[in-house]
PDB file of N, CA and C in Angstrom:
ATOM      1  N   UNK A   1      68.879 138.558  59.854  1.00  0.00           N
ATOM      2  CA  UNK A   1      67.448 138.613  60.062  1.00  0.00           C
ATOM      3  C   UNK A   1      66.930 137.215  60.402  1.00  0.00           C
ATOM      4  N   UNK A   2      66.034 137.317  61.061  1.00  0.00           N
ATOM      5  CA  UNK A   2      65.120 135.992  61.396  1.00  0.00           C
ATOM      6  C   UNK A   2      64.768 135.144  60.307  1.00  0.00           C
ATOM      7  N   UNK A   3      64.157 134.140  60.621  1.00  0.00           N
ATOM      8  CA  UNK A   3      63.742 133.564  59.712  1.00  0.00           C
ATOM      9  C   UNK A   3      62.289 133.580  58.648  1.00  0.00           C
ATOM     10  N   UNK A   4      62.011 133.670  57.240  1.00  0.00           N
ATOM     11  CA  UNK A   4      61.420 134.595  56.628  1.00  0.00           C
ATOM     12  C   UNK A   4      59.544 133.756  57.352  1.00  0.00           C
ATOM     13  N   UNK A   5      58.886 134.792  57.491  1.00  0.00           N
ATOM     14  CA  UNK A   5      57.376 134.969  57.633  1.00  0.00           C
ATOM     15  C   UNK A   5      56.560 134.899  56.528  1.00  0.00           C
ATOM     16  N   UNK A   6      55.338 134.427  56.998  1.00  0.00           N
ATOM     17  CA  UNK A   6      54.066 134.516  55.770  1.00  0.00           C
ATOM     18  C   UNK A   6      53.349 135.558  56.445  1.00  0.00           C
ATOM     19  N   UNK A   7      52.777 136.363  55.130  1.00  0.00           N
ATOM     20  CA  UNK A   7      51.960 137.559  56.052  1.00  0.00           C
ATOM     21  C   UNK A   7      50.524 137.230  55.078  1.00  0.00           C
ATOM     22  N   UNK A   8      49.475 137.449  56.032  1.00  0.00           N
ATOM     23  CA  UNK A   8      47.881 137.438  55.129  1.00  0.00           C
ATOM     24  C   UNK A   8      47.219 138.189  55.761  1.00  0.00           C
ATOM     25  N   UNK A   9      46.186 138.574  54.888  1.00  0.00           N
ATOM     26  CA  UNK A   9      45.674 139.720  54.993  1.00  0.00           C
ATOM     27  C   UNK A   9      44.188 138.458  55.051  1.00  0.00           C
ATOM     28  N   UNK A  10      43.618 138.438  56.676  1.00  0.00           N
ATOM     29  CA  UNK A  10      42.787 137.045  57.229  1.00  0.00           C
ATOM     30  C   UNK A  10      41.250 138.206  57.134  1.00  0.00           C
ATOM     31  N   UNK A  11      41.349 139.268  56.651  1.00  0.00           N
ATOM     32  CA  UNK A  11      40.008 139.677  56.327  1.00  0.00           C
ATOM     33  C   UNK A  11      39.386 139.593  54.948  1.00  0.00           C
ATOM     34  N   UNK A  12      40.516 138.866  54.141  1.00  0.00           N
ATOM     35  CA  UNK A  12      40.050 138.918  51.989  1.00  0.00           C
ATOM     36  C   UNK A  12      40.433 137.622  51.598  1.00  0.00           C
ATOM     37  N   UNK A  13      40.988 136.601  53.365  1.00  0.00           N
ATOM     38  CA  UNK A  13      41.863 135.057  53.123  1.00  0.00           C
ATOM     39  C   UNK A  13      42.748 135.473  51.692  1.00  0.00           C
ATOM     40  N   UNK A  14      43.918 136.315  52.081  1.00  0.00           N
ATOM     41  CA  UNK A  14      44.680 136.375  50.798  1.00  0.00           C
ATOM     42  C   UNK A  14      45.986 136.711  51.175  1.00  0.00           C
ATOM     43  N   UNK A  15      46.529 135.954  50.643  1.00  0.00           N
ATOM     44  CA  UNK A  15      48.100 135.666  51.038  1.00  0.00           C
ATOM     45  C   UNK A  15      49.141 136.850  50.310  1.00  0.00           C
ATOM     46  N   UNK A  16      49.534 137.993  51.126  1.00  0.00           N
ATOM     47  CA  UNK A  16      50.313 139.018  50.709  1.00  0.00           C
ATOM     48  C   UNK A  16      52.068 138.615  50.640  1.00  0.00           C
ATOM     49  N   UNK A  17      52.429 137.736  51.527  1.00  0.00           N
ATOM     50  CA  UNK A  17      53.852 137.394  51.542  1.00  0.00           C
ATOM     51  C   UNK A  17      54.060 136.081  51.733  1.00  0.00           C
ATOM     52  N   UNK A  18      54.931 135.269  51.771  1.00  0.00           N
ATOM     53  CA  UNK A  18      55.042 134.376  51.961  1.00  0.00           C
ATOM     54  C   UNK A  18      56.982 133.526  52.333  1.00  0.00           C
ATOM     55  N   UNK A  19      57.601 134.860  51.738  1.00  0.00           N
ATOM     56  CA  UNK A  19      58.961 134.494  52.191  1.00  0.00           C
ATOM     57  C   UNK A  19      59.198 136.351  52.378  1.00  0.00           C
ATOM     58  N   UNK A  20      58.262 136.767  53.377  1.00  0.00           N
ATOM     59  CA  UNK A  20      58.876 138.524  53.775  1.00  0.00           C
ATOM     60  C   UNK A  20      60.055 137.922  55.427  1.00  0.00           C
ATOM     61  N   UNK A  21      60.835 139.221  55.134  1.00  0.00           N
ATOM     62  CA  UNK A  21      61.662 139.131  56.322  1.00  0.00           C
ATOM     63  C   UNK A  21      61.219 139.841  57.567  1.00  0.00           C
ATOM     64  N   UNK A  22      61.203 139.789  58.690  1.00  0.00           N
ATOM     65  CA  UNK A  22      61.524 140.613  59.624  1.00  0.00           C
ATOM     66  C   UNK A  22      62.550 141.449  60.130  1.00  0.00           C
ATOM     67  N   UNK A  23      62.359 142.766  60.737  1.00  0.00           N
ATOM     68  CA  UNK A  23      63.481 143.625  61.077  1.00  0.00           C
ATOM     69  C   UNK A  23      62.638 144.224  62.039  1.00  0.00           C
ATOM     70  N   UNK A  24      63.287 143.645  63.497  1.00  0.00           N
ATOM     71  CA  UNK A  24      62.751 144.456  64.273  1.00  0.00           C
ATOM     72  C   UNK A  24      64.024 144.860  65.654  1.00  0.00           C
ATOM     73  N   UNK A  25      65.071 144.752  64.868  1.00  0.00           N
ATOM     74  CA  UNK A  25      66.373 145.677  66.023  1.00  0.00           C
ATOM     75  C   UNK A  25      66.689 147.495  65.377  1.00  0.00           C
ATOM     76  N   UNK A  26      67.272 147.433  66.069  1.00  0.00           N
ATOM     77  CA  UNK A  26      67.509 148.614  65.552  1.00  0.00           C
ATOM     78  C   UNK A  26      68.683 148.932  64.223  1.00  0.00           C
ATOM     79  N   UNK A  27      69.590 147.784  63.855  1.00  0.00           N
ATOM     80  CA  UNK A  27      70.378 147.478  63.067  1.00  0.00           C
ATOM     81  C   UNK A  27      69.311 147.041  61.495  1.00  0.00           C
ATOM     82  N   UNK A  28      68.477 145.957  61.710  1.00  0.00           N
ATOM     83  CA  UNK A  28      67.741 145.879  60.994  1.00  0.00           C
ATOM     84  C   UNK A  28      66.612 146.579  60.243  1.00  0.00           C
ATOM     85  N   UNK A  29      66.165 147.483  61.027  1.00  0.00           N
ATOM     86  CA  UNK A  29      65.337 148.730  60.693  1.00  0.00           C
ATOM     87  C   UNK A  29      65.755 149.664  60.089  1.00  0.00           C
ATOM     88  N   UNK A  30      67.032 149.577  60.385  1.00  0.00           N
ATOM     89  CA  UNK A  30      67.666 151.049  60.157  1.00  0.00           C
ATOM     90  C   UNK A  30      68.709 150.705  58.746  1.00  0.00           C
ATOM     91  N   UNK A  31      68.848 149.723  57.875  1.00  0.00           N
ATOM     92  CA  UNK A  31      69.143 149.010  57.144  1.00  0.00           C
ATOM     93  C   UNK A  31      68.038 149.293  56.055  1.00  0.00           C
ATOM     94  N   UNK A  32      66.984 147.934  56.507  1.00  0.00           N
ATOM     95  CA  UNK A  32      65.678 147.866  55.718  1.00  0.00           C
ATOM     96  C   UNK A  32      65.785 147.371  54.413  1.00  0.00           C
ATOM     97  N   UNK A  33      65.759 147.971  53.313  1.00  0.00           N
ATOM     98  CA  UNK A  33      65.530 147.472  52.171  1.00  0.00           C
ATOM     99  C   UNK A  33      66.710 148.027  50.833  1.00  0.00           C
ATOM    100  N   UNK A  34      67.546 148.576  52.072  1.00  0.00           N
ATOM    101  CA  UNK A  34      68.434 149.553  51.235  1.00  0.00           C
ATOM    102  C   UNK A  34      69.291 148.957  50.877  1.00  0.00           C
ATOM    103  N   UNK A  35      70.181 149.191  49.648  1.00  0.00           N
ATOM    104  CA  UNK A  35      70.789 148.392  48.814  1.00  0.00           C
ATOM    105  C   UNK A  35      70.590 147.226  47.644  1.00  0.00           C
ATOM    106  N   UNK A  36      69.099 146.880  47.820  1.00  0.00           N
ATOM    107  CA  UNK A  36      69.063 145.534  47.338  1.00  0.00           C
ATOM    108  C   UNK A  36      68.148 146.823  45.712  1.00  0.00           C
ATOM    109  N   UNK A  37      67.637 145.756  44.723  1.00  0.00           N
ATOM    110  CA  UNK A  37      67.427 146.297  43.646  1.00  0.00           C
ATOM    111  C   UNK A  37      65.580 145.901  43.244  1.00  0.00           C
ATOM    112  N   UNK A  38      64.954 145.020  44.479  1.00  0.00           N
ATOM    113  CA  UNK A  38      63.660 145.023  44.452  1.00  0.00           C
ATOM    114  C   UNK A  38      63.207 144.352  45.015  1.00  0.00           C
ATOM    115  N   UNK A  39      61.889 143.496  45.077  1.00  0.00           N
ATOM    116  CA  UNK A  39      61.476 142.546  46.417  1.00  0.00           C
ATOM    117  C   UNK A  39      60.790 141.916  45.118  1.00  0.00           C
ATOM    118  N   UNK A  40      61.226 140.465  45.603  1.00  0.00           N
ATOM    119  CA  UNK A  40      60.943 139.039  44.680  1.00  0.00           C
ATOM    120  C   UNK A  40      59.248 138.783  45.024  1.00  0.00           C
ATOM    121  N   UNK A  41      58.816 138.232  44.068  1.00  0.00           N
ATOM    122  CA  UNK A  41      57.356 138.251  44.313  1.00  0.00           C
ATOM    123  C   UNK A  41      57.302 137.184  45.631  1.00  0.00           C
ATOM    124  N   UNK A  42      56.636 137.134  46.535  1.00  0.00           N
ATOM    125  CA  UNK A  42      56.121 136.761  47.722  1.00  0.00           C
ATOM    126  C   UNK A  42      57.069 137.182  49.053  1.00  0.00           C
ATOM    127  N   UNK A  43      57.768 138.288  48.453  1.00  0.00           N
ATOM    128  CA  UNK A  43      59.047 138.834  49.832  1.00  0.00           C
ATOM    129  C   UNK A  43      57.692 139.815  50.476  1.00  0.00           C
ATOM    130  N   UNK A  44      58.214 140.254  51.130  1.00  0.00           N
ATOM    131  CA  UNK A  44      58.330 141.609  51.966  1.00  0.00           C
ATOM    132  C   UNK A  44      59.326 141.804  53.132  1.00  0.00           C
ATOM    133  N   UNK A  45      59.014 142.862  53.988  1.00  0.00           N
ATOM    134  CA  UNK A  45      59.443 143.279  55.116  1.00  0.00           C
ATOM    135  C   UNK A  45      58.418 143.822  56.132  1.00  0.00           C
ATOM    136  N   UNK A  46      59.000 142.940  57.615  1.00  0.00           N
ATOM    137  CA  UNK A  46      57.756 143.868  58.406  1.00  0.00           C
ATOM    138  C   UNK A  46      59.003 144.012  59.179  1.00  0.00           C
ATOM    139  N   UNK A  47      58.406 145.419  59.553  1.00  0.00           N
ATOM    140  CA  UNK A  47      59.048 146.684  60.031  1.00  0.00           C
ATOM    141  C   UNK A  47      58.564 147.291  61.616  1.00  0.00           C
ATOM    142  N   UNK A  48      59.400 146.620  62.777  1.00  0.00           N
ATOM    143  CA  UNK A  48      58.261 146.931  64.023  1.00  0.00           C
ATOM    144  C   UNK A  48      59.141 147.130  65.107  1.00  0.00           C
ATOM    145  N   UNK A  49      59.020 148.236  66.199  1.00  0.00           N
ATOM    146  CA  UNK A  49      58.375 149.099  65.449  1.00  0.00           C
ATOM    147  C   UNK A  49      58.753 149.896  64.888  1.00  0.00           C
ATOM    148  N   UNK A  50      57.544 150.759  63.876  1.00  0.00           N
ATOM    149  CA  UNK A  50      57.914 151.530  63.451  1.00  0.00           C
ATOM    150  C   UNK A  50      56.190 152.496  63.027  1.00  0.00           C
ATOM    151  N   UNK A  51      56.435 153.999  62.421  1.00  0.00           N
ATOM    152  CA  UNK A  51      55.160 154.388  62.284  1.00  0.00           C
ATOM    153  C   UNK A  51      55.066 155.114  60.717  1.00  0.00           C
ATOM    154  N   UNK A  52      56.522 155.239  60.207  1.00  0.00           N
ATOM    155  CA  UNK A  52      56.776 155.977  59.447  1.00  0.00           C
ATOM    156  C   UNK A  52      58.004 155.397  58.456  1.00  0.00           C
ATOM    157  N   UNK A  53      58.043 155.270  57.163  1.00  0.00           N
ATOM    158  CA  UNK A  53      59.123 154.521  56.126  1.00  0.00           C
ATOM    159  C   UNK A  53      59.646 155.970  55.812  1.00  0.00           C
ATOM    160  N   UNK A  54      60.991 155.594  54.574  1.00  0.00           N
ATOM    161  CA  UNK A  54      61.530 156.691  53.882  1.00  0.00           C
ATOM    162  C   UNK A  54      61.806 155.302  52.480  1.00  0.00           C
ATOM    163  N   UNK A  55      61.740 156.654  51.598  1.00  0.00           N
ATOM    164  CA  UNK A  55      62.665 155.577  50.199  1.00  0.00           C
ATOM    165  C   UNK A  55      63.736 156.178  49.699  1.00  0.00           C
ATOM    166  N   UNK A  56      64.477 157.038  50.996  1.00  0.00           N
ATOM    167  CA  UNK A  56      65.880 157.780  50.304  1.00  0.00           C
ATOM    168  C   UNK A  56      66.339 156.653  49.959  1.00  0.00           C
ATOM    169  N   UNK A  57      67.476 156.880  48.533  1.00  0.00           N
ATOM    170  CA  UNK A  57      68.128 155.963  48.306  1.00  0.00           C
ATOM    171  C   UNK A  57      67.844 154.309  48.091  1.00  0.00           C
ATOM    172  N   UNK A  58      66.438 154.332  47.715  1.00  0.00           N
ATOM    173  CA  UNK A  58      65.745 153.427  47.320  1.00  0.00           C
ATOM    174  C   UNK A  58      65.421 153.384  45.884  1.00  0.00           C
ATOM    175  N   UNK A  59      65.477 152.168  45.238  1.00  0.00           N
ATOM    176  CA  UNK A  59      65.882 151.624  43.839  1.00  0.00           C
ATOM    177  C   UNK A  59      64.580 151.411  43.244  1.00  0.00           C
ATOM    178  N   UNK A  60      63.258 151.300  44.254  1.00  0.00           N
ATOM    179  CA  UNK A  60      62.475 150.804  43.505  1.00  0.00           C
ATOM    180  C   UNK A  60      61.085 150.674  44.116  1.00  0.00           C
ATOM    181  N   UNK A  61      60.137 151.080  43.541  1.00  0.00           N
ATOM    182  CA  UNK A  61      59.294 151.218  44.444  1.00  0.00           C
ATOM    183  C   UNK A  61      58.009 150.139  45.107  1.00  0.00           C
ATOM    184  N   UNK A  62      57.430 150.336  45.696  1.00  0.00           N
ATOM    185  CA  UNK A  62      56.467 149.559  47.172  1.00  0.00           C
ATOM    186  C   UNK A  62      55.068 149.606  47.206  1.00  0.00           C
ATOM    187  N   UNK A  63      54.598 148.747  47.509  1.00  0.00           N
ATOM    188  CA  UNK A  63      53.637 148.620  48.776  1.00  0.00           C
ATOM    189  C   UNK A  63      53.821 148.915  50.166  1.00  0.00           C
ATOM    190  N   UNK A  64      53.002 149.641  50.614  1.00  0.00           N
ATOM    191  CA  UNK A  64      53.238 150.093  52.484  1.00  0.00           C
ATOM    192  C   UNK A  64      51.836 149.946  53.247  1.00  0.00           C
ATOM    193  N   UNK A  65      51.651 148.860  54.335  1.00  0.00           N
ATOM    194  CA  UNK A  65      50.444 148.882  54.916  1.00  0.00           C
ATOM    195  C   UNK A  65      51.103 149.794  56.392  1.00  0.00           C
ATOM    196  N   UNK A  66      50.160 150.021  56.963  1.00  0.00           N
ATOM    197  CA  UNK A  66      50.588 150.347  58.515  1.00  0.00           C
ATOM    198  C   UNK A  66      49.730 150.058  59.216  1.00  0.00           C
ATOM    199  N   UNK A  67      49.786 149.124  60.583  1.00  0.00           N
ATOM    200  CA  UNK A  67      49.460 148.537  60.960  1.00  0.00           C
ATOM    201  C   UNK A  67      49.547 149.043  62.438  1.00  0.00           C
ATOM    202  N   UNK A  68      47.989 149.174  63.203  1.00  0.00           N
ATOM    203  CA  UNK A  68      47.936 149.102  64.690  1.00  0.00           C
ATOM    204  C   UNK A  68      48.782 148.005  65.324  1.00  0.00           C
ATOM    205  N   UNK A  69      48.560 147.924  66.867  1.00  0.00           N
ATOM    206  CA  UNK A  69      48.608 147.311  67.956  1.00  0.00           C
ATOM    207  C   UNK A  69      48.133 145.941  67.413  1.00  0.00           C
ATOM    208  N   UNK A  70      46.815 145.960  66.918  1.00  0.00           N
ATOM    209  CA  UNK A  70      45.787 144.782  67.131  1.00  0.00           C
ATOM    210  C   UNK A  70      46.350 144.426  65.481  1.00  0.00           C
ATOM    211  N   UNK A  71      47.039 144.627  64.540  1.00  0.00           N
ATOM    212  CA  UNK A  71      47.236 144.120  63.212  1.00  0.00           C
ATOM    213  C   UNK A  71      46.280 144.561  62.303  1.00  0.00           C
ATOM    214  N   UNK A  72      45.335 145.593  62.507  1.00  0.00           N
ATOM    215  CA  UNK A  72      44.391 146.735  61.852  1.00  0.00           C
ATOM    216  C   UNK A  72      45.534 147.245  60.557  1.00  0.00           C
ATOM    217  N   UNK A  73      44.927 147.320  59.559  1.00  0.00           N
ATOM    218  CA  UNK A  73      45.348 148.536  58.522  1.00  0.00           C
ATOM    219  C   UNK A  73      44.465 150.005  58.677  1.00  0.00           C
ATOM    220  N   UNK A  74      45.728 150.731  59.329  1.00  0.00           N
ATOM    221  CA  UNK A  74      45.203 152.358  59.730  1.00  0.00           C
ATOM    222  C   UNK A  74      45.537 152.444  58.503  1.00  0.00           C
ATOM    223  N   UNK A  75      46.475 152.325  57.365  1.00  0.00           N
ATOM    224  CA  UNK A  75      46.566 153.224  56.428  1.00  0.00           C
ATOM    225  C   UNK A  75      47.607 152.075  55.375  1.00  0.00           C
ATOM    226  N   UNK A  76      47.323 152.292  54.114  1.00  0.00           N
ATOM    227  CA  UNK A  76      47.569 151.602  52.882  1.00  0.00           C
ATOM    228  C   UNK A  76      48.717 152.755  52.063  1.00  0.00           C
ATOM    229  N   UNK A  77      49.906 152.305  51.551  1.00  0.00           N
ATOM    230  CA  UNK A  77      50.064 153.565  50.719  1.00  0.00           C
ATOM    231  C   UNK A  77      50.460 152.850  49.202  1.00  0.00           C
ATOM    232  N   UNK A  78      49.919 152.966  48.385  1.00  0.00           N
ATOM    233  CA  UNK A  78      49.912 151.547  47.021  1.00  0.00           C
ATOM    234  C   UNK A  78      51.317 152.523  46.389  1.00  0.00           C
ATOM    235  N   UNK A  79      52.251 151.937  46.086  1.00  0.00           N
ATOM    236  CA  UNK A  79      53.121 152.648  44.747  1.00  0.00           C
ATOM    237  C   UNK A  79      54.083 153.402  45.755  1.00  0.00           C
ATOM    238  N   UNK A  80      54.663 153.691  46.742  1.00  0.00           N
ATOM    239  CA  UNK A  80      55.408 154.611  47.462  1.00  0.00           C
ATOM    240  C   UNK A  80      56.844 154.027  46.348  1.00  0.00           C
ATOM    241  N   UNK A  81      57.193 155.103  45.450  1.00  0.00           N
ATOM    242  CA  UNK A  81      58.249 155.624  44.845  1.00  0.00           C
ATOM    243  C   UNK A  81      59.724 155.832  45.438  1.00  0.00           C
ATOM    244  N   UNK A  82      60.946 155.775  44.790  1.00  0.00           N
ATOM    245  CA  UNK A  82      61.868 156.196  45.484  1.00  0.00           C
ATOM    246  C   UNK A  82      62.143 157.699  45.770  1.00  0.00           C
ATOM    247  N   UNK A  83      62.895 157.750  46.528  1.00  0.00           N
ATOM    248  CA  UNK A  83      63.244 159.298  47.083  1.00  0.00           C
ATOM    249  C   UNK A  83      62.373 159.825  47.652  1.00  0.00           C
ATOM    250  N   UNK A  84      60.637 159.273  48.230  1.00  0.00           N
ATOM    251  CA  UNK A  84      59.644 160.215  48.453  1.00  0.00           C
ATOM    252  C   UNK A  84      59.666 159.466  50.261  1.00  0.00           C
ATOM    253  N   UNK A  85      58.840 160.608  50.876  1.00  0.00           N
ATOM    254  CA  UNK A  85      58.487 160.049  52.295  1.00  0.00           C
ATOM    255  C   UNK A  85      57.387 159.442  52.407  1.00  0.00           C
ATOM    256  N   UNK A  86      57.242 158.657  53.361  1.00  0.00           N
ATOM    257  CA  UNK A  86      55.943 157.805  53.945  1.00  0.00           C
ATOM    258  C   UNK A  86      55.768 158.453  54.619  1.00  0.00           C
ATOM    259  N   UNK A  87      54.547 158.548  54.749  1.00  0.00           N
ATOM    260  CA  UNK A  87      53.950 159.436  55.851  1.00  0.00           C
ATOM    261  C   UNK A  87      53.760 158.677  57.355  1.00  0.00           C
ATOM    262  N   UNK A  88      53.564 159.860  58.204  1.00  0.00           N
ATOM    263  CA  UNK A  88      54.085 159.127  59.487  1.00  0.00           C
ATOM    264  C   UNK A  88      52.705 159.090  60.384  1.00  0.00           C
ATOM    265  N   UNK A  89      52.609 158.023  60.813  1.00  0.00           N
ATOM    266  CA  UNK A  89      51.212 157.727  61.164  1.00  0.00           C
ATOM    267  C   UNK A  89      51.097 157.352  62.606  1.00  0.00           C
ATOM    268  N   UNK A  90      50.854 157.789  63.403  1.00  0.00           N
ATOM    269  CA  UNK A  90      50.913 158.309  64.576  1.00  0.00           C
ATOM    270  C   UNK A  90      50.227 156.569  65.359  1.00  0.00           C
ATOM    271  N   UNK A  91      49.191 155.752  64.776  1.00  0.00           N
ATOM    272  CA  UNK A  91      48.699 154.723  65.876  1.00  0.00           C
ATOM    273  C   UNK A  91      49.345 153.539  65.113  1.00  0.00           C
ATOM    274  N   UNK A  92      49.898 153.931  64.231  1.00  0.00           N
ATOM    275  CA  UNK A  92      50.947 152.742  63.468  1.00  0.00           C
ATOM    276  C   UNK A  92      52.075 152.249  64.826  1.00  0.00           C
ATOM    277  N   UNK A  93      51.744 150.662  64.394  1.00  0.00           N
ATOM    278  CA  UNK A  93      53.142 149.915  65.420  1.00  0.00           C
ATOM    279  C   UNK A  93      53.875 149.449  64.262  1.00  0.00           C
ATOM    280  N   UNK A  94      53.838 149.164  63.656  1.00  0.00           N
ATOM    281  CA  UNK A  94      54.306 147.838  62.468  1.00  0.00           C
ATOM    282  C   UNK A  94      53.712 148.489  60.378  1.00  0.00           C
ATOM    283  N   UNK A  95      54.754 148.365  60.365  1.00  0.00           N
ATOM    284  CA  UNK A  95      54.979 149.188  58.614  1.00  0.00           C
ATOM    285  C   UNK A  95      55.200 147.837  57.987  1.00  0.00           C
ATOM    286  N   UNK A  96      54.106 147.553  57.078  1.00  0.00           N
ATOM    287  CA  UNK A  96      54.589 146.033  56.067  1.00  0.00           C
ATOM    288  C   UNK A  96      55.119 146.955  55.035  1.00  0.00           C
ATOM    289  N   UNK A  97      56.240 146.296  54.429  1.00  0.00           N
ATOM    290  CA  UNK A  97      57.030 146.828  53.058  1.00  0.00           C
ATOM    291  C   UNK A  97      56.433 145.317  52.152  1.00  0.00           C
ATOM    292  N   UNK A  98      56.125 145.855  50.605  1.00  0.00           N
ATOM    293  CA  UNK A  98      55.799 144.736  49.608  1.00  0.00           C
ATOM    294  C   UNK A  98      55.930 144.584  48.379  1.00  0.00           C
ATOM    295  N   UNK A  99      55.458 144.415  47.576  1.00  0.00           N
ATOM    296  CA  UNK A  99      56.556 144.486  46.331  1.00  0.00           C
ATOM    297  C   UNK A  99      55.072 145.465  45.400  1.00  0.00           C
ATOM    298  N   UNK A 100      55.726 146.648  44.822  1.00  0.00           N
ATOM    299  CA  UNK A 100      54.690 147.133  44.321  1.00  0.00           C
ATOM    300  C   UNK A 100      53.167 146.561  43.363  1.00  0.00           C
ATOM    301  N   UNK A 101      51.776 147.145  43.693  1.00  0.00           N
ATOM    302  CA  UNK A 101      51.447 145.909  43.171  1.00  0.00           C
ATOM    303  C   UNK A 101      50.152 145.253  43.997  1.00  0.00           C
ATOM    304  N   UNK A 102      50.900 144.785  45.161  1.00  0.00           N
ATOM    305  CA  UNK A 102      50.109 143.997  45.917  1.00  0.00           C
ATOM    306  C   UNK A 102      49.350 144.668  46.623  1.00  0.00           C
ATOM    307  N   UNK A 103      49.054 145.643  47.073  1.00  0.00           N
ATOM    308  CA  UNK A 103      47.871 145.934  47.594  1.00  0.00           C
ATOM    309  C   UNK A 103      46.910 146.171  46.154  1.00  0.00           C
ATOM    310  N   UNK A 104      46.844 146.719  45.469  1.00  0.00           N
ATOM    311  CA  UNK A 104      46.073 146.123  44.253  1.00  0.00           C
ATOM    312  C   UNK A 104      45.486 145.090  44.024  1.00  0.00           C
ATOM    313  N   UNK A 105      46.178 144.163  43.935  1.00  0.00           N
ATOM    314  CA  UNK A 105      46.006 142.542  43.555  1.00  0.00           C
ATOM    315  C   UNK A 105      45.498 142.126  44.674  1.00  0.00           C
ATOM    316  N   UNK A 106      45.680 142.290  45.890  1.00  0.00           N
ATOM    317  CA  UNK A 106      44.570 141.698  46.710  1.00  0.00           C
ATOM    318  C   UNK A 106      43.236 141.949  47.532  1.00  0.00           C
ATOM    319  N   UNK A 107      43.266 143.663  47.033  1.00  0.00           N
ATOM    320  CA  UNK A 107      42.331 144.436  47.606  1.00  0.00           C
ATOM    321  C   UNK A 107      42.114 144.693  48.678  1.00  0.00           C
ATOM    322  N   UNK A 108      43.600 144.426  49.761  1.00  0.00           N
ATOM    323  CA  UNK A 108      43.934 144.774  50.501  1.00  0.00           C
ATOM    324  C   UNK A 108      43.598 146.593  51.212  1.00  0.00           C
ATOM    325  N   UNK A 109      42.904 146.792  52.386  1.00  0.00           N
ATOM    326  CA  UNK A 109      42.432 147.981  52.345  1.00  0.00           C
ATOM    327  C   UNK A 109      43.118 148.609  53.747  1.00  0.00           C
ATOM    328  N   UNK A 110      42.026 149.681  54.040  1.00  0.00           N
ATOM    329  CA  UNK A 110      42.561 150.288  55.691  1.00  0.00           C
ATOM    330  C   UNK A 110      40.644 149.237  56.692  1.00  0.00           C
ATOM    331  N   UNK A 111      41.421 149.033  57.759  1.00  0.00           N
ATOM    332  CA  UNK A 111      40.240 148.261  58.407  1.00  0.00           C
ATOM    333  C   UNK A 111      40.855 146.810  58.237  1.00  0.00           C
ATOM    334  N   UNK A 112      41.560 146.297  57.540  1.00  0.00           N
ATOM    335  CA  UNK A 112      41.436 144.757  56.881  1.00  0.00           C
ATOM    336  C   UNK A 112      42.613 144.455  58.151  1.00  0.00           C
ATOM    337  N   UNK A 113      42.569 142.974  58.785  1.00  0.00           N
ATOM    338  CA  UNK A 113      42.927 142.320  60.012  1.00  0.00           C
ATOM    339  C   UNK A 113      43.988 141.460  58.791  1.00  0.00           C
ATOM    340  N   UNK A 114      45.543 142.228  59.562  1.00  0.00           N
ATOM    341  CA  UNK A 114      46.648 141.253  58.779  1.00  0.00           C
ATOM    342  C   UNK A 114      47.454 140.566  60.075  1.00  0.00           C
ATOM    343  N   UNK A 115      47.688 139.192  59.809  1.00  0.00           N
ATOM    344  CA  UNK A 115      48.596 138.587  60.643  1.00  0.00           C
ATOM    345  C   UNK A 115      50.103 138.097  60.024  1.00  0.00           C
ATOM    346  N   UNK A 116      51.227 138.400  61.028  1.00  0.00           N
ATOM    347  CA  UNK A 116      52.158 137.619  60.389  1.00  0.00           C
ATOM    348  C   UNK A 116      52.614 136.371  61.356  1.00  0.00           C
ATOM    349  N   UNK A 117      52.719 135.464  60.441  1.00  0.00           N
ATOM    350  CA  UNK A 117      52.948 134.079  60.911  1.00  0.00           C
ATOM    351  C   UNK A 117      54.050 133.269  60.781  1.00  0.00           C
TER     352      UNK A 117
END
């Protein structure tokens, strides 16, 4: 994977990641978060593209923003659990993965302008 990104959420000035990875081949996507046992506070994953997550075989559960074209939050999903589906969101380009939690803590919403940097 690339080298790790800061992601903020530039509509609440609040810093959601700060060492998240990118995965945007098809090796990397299709990988994702599987195997590992949780995401360290300031990780994530951005996920692009993509419109839709899964947590088969996932250890532990998330934060999920989904994100337009323009870096819009169409849709927030706080707590996505293992074994359950993300729902698949049709104007989604880009799926942030985060460590459960953080959309809470930053009041992170749908509408809110996230950049990764």
């Amino acid at each position: 994977m690339a080298a790790p990104v800061r992601i903020v959420n530039e509509t609440r000035s609040a810093v959601l990641a700060t060492e998240a990875e990118v995965a945007d081949s098809f090796w990397t996507r299709f990988r994702g978060l599987l195997g590992r046992t949780g995401l360290a506070e300031g990780g994530g994953l951005v996920i692009a593209p993509c419109s839709s997550v899964h947590m088969l075989g996932m250890r532990f559960a998330l934060d999920a923003l989904y994100l337009d074209t323009d870096g819009a939050v169409v849709r927030s999903v706080p707590n996505l659990r293992p074994n359950r589906l993300g729902p698949l969101v049709r104007r989604t380009r880009t799926v942030i993965e985060l460590p459960a939690g953080t959309i809470a803590a930053t009041g992170t919403a749908e509408g809110d302008r996230i950049t990764v940097k």
